[in-house]
N, C-alpha and C. Protein backbone atom coordinates (compact mmCIF):
# COMPACT_ATOMS: atom_id res chain seq x y z
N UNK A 1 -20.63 13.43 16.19
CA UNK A 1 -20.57 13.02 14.81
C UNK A 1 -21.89 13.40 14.15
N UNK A 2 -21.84 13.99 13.22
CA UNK A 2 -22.98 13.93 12.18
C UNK A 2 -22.71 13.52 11.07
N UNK A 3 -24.24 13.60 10.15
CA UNK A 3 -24.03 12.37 9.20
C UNK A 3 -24.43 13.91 8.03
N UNK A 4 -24.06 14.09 6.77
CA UNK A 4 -24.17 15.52 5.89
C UNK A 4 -24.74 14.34 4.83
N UNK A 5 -25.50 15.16 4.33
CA UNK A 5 -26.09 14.93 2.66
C UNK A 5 -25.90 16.00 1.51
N UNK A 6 -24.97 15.73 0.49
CA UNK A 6 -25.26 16.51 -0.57
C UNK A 6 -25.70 15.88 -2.16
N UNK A 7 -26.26 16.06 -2.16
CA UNK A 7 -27.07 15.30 -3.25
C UNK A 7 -27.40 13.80 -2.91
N UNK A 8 -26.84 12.79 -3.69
CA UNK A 8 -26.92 11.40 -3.01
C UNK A 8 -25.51 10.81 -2.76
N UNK A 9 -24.88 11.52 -1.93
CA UNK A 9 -23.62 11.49 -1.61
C UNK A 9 -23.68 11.81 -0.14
N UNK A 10 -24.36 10.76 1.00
CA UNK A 10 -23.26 10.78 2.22
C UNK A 10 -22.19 11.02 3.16
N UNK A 11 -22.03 11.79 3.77
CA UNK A 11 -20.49 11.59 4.79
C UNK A 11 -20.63 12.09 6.08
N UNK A 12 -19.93 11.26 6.91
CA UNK A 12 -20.02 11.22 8.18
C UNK A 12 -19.00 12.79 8.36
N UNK A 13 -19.50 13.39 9.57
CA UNK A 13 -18.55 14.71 9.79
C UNK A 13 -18.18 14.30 11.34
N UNK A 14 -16.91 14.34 11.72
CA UNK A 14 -16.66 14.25 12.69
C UNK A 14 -16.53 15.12 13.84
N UNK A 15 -16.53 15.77 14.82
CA UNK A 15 -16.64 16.59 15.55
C UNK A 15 -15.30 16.74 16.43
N UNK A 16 -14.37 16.50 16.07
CA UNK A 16 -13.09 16.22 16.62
C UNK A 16 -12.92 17.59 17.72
N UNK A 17 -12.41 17.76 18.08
CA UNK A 17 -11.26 18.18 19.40
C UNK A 17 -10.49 18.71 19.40
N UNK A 18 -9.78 20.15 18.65
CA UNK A 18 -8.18 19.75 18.51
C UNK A 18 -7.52 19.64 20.06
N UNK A 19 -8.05 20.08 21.55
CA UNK A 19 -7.04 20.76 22.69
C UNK A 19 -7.63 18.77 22.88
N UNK A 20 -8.32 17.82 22.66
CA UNK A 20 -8.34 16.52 22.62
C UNK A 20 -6.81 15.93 22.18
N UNK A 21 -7.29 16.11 20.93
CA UNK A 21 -6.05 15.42 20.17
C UNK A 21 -4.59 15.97 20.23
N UNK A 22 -4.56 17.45 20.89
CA UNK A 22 -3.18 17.48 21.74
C UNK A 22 -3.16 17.36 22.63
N UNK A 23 -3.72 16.94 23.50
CA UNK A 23 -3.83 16.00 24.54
C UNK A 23 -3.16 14.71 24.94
N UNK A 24 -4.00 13.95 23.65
CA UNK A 24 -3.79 12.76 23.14
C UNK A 24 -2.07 12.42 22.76
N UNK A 25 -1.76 13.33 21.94
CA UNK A 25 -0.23 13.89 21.07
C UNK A 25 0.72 13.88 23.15
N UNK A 26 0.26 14.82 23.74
CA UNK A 26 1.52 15.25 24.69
C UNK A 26 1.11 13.32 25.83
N UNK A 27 0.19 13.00 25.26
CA UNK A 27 0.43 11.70 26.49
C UNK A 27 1.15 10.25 25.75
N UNK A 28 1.31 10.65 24.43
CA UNK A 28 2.04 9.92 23.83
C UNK A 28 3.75 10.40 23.72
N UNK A 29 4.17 11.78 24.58
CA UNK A 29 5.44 11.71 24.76
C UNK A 29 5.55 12.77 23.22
N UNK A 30 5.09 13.01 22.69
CA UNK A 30 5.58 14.14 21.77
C UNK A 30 5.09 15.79 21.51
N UNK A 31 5.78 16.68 21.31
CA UNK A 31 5.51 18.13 21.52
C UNK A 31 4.95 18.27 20.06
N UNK A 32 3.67 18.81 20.15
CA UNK A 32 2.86 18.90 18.71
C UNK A 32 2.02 20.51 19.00
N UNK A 33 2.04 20.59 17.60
CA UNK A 33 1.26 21.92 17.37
C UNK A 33 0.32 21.39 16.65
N UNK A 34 -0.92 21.87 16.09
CA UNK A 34 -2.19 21.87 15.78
C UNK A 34 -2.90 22.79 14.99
N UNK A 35 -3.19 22.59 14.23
CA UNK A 35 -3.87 23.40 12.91
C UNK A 35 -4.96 23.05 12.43
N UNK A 36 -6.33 23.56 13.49
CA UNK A 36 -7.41 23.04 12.99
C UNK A 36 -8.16 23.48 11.52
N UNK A 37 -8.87 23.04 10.76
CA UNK A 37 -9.18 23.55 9.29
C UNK A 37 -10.56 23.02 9.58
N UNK A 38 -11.03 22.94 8.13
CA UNK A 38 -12.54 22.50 8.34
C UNK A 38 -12.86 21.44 7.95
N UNK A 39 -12.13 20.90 7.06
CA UNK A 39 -12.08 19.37 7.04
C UNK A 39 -10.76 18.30 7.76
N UNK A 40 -9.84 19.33 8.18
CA UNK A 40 -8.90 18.28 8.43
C UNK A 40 -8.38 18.81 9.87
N UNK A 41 -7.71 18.12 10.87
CA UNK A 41 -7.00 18.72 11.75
C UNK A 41 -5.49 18.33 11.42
N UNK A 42 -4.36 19.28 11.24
CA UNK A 42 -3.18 18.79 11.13
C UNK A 42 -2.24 18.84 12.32
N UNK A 43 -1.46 18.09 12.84
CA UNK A 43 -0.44 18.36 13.44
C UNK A 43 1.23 17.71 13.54
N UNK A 44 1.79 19.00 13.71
CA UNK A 44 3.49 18.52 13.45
C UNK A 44 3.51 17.95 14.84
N UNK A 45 4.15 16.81 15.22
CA UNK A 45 4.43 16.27 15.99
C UNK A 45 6.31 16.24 15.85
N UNK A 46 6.72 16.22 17.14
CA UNK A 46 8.23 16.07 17.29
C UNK A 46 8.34 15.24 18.82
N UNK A 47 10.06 15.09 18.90
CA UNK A 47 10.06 14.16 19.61
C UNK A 47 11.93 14.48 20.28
N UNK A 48 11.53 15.80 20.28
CA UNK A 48 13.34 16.38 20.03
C UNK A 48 14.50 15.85 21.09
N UNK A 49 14.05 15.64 22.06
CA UNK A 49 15.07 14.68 23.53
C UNK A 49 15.12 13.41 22.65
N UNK A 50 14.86 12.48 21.79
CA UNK A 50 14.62 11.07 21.23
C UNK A 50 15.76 11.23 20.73
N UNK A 51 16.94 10.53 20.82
CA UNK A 51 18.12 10.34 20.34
C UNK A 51 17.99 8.94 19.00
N UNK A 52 17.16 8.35 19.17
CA UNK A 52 16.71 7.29 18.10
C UNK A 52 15.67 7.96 16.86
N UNK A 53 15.47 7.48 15.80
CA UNK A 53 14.48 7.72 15.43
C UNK A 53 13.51 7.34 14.71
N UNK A 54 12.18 8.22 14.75
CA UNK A 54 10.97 7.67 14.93
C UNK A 54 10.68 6.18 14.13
N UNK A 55 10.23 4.97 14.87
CA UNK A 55 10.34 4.05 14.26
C UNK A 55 9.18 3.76 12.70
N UNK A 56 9.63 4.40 12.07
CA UNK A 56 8.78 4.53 10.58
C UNK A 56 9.84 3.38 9.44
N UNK A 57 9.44 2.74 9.21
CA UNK A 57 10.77 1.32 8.25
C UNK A 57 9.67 0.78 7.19
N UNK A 58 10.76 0.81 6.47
CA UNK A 58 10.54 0.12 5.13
C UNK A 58 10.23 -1.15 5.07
N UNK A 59 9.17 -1.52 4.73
CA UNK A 59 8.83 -2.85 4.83
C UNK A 59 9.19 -3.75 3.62
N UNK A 60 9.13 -3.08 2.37
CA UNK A 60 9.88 -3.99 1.25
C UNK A 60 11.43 -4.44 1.90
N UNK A 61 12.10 -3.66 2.58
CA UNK A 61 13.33 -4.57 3.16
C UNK A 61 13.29 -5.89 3.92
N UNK A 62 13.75 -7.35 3.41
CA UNK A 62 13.88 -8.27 4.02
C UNK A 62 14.66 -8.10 5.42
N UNK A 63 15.12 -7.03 5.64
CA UNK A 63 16.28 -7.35 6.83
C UNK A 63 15.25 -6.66 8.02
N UNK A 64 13.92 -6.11 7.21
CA UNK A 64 13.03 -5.34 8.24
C UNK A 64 11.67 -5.97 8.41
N UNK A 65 12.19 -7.58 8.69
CA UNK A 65 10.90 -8.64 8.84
C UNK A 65 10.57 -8.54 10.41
N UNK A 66 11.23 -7.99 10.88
CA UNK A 66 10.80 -8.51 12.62
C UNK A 66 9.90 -7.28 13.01
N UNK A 67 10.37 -6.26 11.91
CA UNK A 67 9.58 -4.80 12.37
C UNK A 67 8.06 -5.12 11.66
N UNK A 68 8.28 -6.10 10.86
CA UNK A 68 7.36 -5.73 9.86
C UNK A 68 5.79 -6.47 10.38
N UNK A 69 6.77 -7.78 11.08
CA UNK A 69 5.70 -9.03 11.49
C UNK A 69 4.74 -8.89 12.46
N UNK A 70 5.43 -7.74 12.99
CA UNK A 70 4.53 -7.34 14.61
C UNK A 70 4.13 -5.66 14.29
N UNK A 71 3.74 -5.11 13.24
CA UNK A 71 3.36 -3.62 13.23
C UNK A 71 2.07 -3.78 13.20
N UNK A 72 1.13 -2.49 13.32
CA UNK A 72 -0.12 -2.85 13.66
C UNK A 72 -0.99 -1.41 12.07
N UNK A 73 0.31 -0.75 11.86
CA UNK A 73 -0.25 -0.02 10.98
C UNK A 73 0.89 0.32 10.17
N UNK A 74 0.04 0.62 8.57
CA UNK A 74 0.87 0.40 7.67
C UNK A 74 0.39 1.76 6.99
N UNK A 75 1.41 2.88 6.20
CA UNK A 75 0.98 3.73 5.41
C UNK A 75 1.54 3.33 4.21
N UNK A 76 0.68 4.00 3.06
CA UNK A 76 1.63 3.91 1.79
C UNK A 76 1.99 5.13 1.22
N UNK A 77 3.57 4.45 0.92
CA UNK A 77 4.26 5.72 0.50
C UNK A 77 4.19 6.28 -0.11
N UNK A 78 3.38 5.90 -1.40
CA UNK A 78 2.66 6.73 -2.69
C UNK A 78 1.91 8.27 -2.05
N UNK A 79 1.17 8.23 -0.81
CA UNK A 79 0.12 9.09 -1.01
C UNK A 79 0.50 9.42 0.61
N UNK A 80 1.16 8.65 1.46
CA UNK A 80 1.17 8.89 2.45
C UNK A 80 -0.13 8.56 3.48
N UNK A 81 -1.50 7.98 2.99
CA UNK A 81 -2.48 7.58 3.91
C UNK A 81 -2.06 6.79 4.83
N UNK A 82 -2.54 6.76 6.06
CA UNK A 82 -2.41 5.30 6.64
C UNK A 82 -3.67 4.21 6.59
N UNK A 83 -3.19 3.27 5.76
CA UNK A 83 -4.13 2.09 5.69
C UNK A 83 -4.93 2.16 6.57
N UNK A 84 -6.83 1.78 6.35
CA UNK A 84 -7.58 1.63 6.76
C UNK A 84 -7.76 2.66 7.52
N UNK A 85 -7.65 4.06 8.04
CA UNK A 85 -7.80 4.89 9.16
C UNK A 85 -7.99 6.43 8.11
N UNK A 86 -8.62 7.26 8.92
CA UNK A 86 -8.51 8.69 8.30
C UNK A 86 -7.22 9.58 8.37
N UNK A 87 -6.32 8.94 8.50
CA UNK A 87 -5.22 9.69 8.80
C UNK A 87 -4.05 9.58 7.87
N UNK A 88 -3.70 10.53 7.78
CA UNK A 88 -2.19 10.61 6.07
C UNK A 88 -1.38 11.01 6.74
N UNK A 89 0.01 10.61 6.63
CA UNK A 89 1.87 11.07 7.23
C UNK A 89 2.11 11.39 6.56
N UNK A 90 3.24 12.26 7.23
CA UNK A 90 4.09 13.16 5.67
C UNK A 90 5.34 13.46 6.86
N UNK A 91 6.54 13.09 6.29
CA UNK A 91 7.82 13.77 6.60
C UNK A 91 8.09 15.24 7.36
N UNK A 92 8.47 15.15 8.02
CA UNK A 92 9.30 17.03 8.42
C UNK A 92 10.50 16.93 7.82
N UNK A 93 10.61 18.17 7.19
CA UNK A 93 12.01 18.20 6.34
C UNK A 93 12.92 19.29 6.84
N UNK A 94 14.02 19.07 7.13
CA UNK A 94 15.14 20.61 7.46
C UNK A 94 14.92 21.42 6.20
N UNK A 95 15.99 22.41 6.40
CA UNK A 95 16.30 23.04 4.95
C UNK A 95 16.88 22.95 4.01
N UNK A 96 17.92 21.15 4.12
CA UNK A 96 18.28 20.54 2.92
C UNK A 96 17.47 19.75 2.39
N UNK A 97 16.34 19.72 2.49
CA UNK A 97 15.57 18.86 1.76
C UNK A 97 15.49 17.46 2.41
N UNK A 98 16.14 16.86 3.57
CA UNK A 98 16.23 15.49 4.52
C UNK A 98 15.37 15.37 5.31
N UNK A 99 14.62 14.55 5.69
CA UNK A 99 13.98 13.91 6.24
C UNK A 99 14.20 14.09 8.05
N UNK A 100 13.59 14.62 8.81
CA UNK A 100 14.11 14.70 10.00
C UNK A 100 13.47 13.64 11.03
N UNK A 101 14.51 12.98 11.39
CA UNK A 101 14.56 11.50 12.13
C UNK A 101 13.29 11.45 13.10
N UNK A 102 12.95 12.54 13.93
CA UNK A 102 12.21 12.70 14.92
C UNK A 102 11.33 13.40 14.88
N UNK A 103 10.60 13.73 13.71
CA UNK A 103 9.71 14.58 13.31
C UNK A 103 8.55 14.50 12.27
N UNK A 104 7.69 14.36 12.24
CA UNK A 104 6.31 13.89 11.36
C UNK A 104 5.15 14.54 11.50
N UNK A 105 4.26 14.72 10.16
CA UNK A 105 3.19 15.43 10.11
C UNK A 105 2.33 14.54 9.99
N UNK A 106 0.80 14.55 10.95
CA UNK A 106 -0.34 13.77 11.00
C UNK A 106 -1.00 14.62 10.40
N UNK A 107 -1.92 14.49 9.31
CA UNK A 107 -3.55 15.17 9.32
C UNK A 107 -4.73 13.79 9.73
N UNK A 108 -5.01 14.44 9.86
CA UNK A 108 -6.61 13.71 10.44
C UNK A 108 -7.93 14.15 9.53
N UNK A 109 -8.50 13.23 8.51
CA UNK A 109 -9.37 13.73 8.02
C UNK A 109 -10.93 13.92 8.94
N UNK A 110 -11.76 15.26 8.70
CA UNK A 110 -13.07 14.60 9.68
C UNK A 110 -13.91 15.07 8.79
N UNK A 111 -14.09 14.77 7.63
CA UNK A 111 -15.10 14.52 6.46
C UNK A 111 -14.50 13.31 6.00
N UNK A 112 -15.79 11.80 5.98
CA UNK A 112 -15.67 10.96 5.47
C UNK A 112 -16.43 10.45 5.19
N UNK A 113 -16.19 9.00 3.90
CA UNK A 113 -18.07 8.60 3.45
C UNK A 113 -18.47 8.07 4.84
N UNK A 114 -19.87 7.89 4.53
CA UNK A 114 -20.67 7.29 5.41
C UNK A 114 -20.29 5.95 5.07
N UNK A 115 -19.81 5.09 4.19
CA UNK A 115 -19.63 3.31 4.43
C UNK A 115 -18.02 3.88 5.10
N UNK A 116 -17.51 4.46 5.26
CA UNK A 116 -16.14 4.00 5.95
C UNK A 116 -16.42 3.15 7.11
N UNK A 117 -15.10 2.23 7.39
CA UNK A 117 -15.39 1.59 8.51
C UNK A 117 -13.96 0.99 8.75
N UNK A 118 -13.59 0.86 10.15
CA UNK A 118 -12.26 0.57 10.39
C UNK A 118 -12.35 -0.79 10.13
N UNK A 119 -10.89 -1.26 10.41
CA UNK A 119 -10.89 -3.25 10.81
C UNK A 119 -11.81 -3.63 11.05
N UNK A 120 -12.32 -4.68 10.47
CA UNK A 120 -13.16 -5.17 11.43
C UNK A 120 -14.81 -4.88 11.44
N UNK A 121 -15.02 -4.49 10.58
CA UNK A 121 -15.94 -3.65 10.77
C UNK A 121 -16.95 -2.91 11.35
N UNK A 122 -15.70 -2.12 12.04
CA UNK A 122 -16.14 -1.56 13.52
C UNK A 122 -16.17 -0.04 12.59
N UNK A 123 -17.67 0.81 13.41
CA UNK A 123 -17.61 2.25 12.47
C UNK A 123 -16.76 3.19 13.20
N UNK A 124 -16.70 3.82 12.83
CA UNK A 124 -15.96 4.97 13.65
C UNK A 124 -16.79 6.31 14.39
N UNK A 125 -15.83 6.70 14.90
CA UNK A 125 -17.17 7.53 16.10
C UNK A 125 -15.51 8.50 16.67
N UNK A 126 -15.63 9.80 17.35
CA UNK A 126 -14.88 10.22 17.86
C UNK A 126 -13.56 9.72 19.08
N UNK A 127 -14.34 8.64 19.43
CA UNK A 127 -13.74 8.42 20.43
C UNK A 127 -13.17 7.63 20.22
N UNK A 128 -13.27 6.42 18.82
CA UNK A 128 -12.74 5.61 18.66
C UNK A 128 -11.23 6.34 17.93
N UNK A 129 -11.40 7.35 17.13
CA UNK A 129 -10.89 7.46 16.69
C UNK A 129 -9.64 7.98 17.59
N UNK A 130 -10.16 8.90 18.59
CA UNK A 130 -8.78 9.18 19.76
C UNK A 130 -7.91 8.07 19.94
N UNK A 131 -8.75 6.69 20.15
CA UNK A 131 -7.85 5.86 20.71
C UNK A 131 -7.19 5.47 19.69
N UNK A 132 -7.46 5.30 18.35
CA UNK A 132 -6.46 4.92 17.20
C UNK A 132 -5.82 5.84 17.36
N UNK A 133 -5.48 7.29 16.89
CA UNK A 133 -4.71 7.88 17.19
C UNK A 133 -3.27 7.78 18.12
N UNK A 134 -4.16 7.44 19.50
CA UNK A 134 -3.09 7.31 20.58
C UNK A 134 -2.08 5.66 20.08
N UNK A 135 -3.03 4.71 19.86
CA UNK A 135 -2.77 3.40 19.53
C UNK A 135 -1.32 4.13 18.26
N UNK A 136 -1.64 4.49 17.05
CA UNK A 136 -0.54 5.25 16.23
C UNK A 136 0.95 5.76 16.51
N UNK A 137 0.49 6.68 17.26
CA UNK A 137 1.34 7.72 18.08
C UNK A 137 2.44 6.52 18.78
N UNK A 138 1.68 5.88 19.66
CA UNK A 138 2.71 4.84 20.46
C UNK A 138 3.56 4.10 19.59
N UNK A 139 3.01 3.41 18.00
CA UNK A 139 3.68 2.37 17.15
C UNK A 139 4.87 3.24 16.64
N UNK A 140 4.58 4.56 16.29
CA UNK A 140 5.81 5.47 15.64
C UNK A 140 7.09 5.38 17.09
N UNK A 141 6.67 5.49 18.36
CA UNK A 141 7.81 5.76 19.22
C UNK A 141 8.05 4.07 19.37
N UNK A 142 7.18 3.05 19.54
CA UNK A 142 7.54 1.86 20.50
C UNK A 142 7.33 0.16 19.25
N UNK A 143 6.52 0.23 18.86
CA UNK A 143 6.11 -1.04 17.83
C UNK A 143 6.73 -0.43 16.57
N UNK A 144 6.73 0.46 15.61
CA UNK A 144 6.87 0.57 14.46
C UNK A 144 5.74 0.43 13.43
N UNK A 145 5.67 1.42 12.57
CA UNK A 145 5.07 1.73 11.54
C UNK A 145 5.74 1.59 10.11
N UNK A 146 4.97 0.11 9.38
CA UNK A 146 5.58 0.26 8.08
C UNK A 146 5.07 0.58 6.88
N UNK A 147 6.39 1.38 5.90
CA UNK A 147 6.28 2.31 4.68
C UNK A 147 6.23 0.89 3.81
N UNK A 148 4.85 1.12 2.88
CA UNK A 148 4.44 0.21 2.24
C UNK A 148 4.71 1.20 0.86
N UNK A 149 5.55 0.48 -0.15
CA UNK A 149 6.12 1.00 -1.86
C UNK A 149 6.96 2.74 -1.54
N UNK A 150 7.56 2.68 -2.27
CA UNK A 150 8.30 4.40 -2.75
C UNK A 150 7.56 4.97 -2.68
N UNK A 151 8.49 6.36 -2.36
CA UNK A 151 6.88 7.83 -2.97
C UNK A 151 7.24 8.71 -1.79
N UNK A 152 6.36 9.54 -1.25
CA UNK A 152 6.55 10.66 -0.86
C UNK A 152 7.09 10.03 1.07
N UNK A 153 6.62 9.39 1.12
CA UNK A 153 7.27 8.99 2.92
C UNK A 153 8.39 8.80 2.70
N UNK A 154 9.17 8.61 3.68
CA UNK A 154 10.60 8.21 3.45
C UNK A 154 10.33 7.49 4.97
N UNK A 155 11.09 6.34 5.01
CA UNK A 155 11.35 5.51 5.67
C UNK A 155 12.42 6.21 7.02
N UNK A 156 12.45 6.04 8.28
CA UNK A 156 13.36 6.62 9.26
C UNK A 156 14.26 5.95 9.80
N UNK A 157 13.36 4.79 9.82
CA UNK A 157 14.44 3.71 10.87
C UNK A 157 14.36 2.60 10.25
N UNK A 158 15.47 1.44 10.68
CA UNK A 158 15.63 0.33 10.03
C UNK A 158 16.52 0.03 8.49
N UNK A 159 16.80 -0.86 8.20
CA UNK A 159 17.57 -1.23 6.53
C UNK A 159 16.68 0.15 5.65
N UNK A 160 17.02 0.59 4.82
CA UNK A 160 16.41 1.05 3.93
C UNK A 160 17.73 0.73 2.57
N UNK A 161 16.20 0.78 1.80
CA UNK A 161 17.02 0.24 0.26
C UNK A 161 17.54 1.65 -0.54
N UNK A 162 19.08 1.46 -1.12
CA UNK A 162 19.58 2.38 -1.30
C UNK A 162 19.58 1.97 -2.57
N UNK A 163 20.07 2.87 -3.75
CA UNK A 163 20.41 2.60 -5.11
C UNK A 163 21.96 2.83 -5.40
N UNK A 164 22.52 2.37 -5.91
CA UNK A 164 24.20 2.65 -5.70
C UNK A 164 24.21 2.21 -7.36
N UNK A 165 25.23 2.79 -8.04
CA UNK A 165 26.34 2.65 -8.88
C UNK A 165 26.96 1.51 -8.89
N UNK A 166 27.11 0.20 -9.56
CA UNK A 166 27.99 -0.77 -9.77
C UNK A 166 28.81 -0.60 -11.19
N UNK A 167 29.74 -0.60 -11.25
CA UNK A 167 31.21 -0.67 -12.00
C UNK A 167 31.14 -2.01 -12.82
């Protein structure tokens, strides 16, 4: 980790890994590719043998309280970040424009301010961040991850709220 100065503006640079963080990706049970950049590492993650899918639910649904009560991370659907962490989701889409059940894009930011700080206010450091990662990775296949408001995520599993036509 290093710490960058440009003017009086701060940020921690992270030194990430990508053959780490697919590492990390294949011990969590999913086949991912990797696209390192210079501020971000991205990767498509899939999960194609998973006949269920990926547990990502809508949390404004009342019928999705049991998913909701025990999740450990929450993104919002506006922007796709995941709360408190450097990391943003985004959908895999076929070629109709749908949402594919078993399939999701992570980026990983590794330019960030210097006050970031996870839960708790614990700082972040490379290694912590692997293990969130892995901690992540597991909630999408086993605990669940909930979509906090509308917007660009789409919800996978669980009630989701539909809009219908009444007569």
């Amino acid at each position: 980790m290093q710490v960058l100065q440009a003017g009086q503006h701060k940020l921690l640079y992270l030194e990430l890994q990508p053959e780490m963080v697919t590492n990390i990706a294949r011990q969590a049970g999913f086949e991912t590719k990797a696209k390192d950049g210079l501020r971000t590492i991205q990767l498509d993650l899939s999960l194609p043998e998973r006949q269920a899918p990926l547990l990502l639910f809508d949390a404004a649904n009342p019928a999705n309280l049991g998913w909701f009560s025990r999740c450990q991370f929450y993104v919002d659907g506006r922007t796709g970040s995941v709360m408190q962490t450097p990391m943003t989701l985004a959908n895999k889409r076929d070629r109709g424009g749908k949402a594919q059940r078993n399939s999701v894009r992570v980026s990983i930011a590794k330019e960030l301010p210097a006050s970031f700080r996870l839960p708790g206010k614990q700082p972040l450091t490379e290694q912590v961040l692997y293990a969130l990662l892995f901690d992540f990775l597991n909630a999408l296949t086993q605990t669940g991850v909930a979509v906090c408001g509308a917007g660009v995520v789409q919800p996978l599993a669980g009630r989701m709220e539909t809009v219908t036509v009444r007569n």
